[in-house]
Protein backbone atom coordinates (compact mmCIF):
# COMPACT_ATOMS: atom_id res chain seq x y z
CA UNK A 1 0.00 0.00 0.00
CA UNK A 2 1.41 3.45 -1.11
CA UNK A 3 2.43 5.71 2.05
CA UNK A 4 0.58 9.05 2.59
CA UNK A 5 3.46 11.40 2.19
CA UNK A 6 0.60 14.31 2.52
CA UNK A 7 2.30 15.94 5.46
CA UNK A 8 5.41 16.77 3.34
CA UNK A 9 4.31 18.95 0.59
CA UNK A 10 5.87 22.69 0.31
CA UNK A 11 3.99 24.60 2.76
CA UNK A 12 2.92 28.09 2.65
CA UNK A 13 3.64 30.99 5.30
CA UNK A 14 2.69 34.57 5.62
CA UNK A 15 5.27 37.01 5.26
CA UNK A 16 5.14 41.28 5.43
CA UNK A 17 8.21 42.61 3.13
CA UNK A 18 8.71 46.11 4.05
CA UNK A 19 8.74 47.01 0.85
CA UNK A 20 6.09 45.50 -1.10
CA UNK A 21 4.39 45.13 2.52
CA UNK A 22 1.99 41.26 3.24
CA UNK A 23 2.70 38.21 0.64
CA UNK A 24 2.48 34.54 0.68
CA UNK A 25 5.95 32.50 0.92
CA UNK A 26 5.66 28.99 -0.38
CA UNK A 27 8.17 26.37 0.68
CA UNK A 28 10.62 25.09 -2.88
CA UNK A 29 9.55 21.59 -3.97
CA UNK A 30 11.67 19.29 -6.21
CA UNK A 31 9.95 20.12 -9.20
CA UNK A 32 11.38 23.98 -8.24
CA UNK A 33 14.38 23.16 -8.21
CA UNK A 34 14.54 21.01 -11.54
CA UNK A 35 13.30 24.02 -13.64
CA UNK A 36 16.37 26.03 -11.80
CA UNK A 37 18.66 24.84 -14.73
CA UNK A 38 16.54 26.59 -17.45
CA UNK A 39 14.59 29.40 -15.51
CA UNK A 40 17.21 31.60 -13.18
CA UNK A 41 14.01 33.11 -11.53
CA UNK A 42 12.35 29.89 -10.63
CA UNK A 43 11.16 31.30 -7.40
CA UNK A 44 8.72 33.28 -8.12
CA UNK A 45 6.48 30.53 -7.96
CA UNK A 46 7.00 30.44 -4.23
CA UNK A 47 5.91 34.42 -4.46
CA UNK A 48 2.56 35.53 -4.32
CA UNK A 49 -0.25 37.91 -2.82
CA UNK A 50 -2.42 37.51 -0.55
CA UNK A 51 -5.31 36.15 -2.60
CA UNK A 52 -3.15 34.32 -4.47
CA UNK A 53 -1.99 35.62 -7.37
CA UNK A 54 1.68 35.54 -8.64
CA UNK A 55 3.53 38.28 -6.83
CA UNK A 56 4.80 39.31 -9.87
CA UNK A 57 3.28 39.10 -13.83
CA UNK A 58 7.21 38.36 -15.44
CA UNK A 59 8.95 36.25 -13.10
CA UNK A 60 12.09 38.01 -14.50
CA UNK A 61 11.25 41.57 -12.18
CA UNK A 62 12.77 39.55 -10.10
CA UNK A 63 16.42 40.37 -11.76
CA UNK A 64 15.07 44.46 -11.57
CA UNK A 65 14.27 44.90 -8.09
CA UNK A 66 16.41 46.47 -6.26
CA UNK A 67 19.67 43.55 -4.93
CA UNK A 68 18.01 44.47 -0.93
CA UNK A 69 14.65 43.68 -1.97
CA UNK A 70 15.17 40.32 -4.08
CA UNK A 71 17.58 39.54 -1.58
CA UNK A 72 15.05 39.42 1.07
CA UNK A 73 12.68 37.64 -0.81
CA UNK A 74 15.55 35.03 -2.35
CA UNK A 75 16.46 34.44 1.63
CA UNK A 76 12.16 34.02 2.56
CA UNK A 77 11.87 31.59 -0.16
CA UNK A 78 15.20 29.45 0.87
CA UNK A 79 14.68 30.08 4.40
CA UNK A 80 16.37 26.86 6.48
CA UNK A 81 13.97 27.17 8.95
CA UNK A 82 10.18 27.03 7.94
CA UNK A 83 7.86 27.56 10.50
CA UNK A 84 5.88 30.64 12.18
CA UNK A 85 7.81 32.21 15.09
CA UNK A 86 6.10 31.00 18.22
CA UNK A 87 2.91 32.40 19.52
CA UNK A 88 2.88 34.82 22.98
CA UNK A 89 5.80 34.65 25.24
CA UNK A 90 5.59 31.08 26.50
CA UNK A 91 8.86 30.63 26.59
CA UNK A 92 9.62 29.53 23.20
CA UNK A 93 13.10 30.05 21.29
CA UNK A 94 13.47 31.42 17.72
CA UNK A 95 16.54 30.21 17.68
CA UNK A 96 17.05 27.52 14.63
CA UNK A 97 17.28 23.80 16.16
CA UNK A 98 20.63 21.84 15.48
CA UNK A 99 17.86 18.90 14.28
CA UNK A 100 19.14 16.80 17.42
């Protein structure tokens, strides 16, 4: 019987730029990373607007932004550690876990 590997697809996060002010920040999948060799700005998929739509109508804006803004949004997409900050002051750490 094939696994349920449901729980691992890219997931999606909320993110304010202060620039370009509240988008949507999807997690890379494989298939991102395959069309890297033919499409530099490949990540713009994981870009978009609130409601949705693609953050940007030609993916290659991404190249004429200014190198602070796509370099904010190049480190949100690739971002090693994936998850919302945690909620109220309950003692939680931001700090990224060493995975052990």
């Amino acid at each position: 019987m094939p696994r349920d590997v449901s729980s691992f697809y890219a997931r999606s996060r909320s993110y304010v730029d202060p620039d370009l002010g509240p988008l949507v920040v999807r997690e890379p999948t494989m298939a991102d990373y395959r069309r890297a060799a033919n499409d530099p700005w490949w990540w713009a998929a994981c870009l978009a607007l609130e409601d949705g739509s693609p953050l940007l109508a030609d993916p290659a804006d991404l190249g004429r932004l200014r190198a602070d803004v796509s370099t904010r949004l190049w480190e949100q997409v690739n971002a090693p550690n994936f998850t919302q900050p945690p909620q109220g002051d309950c003692g939680g750490s931001q700090a990224p876990s060493s995975g052990t």
